[in-house]
N, C-alpha and C. Protein backbone atom coordinates (compact mmCIF):
# COMPACT_ATOMS: atom_id res chain seq x y z
N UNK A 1 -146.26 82.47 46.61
CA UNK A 1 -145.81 81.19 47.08
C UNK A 1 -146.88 80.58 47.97
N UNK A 2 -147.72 81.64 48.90
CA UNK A 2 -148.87 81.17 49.77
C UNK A 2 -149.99 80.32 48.73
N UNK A 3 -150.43 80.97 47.87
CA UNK A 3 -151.67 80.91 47.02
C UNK A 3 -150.81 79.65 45.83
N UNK A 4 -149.20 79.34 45.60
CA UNK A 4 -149.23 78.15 45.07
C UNK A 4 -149.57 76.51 46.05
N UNK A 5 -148.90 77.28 47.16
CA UNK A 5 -149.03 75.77 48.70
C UNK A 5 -150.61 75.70 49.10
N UNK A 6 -151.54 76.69 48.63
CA UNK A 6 -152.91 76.04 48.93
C UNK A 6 -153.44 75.41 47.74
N UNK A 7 -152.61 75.87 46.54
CA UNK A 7 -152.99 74.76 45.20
C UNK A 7 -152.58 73.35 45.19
N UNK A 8 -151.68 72.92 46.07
CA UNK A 8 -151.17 72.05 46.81
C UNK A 8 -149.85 71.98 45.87
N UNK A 9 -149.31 72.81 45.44
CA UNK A 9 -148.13 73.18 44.47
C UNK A 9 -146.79 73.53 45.32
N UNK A 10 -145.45 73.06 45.00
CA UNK A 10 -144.06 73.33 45.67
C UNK A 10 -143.77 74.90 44.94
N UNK A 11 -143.13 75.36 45.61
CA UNK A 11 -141.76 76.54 45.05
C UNK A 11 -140.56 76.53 46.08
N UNK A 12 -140.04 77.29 45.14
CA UNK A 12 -138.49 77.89 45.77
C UNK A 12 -137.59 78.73 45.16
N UNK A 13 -137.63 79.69 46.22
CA UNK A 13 -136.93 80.70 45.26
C UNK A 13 -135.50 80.56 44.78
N UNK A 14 -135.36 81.25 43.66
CA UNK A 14 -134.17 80.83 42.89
C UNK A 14 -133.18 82.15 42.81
N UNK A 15 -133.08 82.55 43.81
CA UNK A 15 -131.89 84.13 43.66
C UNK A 15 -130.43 83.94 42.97
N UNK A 16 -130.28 83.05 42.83
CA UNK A 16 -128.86 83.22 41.92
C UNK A 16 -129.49 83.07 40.23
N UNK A 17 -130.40 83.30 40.06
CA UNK A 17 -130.92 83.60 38.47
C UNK A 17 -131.31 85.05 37.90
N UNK A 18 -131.36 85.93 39.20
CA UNK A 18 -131.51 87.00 38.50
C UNK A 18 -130.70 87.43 37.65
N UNK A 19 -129.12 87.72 37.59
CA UNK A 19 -128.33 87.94 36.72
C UNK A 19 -128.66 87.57 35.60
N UNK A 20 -128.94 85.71 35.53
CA UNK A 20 -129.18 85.29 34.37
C UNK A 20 -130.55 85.85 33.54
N UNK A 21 -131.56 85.80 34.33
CA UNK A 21 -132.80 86.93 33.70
C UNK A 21 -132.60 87.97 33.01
N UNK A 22 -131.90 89.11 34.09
CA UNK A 22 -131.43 90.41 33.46
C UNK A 22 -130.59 90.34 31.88
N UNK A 23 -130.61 89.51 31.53
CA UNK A 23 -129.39 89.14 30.22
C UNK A 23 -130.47 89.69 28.93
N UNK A 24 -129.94 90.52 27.72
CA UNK A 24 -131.03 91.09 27.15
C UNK A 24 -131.07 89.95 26.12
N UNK A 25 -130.29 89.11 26.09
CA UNK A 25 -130.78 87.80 24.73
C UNK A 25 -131.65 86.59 25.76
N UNK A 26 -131.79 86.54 27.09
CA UNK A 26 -132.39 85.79 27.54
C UNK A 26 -133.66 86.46 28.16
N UNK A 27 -133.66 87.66 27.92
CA UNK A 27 -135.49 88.54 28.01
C UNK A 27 -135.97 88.29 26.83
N UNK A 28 -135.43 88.52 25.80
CA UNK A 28 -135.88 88.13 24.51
C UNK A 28 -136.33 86.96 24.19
N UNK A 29 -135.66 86.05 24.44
CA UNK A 29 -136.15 84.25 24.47
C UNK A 29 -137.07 83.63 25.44
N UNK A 30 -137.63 84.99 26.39
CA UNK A 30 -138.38 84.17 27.59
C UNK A 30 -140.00 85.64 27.10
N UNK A 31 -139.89 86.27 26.30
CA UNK A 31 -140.54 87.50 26.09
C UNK A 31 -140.87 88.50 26.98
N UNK A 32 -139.93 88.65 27.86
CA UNK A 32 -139.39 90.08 28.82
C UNK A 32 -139.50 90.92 28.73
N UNK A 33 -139.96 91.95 28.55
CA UNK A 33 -139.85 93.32 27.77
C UNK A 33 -138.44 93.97 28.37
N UNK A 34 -137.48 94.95 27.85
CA UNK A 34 -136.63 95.20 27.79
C UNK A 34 -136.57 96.23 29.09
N UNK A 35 -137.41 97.03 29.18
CA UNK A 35 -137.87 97.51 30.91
C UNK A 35 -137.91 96.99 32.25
N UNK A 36 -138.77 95.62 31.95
CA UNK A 36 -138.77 95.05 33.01
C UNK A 36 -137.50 94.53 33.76
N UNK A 37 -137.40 94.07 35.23
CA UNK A 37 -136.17 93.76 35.81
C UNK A 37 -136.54 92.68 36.42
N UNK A 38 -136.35 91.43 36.46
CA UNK A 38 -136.70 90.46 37.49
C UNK A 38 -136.03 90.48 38.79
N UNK A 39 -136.83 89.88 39.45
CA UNK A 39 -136.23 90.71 41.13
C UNK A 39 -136.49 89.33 41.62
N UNK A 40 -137.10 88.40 41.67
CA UNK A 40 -137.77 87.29 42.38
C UNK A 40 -138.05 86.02 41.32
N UNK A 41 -137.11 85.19 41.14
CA UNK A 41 -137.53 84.17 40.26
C UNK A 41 -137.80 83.20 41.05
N UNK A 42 -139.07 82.49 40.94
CA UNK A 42 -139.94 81.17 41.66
C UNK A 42 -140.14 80.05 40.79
N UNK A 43 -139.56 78.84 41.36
CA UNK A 43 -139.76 77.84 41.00
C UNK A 43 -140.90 77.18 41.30
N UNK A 44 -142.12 77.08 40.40
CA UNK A 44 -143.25 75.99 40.80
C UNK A 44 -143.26 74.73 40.28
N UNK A 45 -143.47 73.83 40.79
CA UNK A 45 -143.72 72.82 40.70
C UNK A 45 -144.91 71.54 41.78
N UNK A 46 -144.93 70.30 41.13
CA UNK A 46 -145.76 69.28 41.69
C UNK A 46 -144.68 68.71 42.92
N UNK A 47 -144.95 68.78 44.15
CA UNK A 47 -143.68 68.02 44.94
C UNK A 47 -143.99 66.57 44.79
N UNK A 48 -142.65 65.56 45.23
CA UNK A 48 -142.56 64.42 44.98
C UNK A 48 -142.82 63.47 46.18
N UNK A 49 -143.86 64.26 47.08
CA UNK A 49 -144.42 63.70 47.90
C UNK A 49 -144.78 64.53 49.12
N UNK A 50 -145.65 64.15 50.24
CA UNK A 50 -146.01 64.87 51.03
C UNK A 50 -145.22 65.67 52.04
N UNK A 51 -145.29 66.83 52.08
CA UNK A 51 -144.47 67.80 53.18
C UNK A 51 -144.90 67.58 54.54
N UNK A 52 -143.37 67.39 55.67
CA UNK A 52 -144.21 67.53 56.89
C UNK A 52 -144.37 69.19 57.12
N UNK A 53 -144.72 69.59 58.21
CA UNK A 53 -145.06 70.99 58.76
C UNK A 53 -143.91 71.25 59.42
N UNK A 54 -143.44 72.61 58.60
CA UNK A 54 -142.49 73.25 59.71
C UNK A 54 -142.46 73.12 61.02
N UNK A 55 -141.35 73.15 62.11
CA UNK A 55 -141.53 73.38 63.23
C UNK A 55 -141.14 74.23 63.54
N UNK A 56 -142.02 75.42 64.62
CA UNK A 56 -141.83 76.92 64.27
C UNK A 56 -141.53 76.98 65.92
N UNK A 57 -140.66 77.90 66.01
CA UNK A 57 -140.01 78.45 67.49
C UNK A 57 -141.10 79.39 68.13
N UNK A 58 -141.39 79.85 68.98
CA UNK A 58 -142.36 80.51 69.91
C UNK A 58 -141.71 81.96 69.66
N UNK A 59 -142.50 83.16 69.46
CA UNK A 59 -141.69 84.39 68.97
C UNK A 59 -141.07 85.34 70.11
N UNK A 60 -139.65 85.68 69.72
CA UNK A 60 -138.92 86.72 71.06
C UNK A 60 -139.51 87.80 70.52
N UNK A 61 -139.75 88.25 71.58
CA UNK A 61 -140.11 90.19 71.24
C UNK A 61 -139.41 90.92 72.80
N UNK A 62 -138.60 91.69 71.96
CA UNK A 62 -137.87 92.59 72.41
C UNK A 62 -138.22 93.76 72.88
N UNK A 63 -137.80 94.43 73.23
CA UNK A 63 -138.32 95.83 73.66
C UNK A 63 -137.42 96.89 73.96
N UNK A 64 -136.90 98.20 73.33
CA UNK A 64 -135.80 98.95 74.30
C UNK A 64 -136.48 100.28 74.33
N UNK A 65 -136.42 100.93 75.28
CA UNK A 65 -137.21 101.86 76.09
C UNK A 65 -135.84 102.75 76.10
């Protein structure tokens, strides 16, 4: 997902598709091999315009002794 956002490319992951992946007539139609398991399906695409920058919180670090 890093190496698509410096292509200047969108994703997002899609976790409610694994089920649909795992399906053995839809490995077949996408050429899956029957072994493999999809674990992580990513959506790439061109976004439909410029992203602002996250705004990121300052990090807690904890400690228990």
């Amino acid at each position: 997902m890093l190496a698509a956002c410096s292509m200047g490319l969108g994703t997002c992951p899609i976790g409610f598709a694994r089920p649909w992946l795992n399906q053995a007539r839809i490995k077949r139609s996408l050429g899956i091999p029957d072994d493999y398991v999809p674990v992580f399906p990513v959506v790439v695409g061109h976004p439909s315009g410029e992203m602002p920058p996250v705004q990121r919180r300052a990090p807690e670090i904890f400690i228990w002794l």
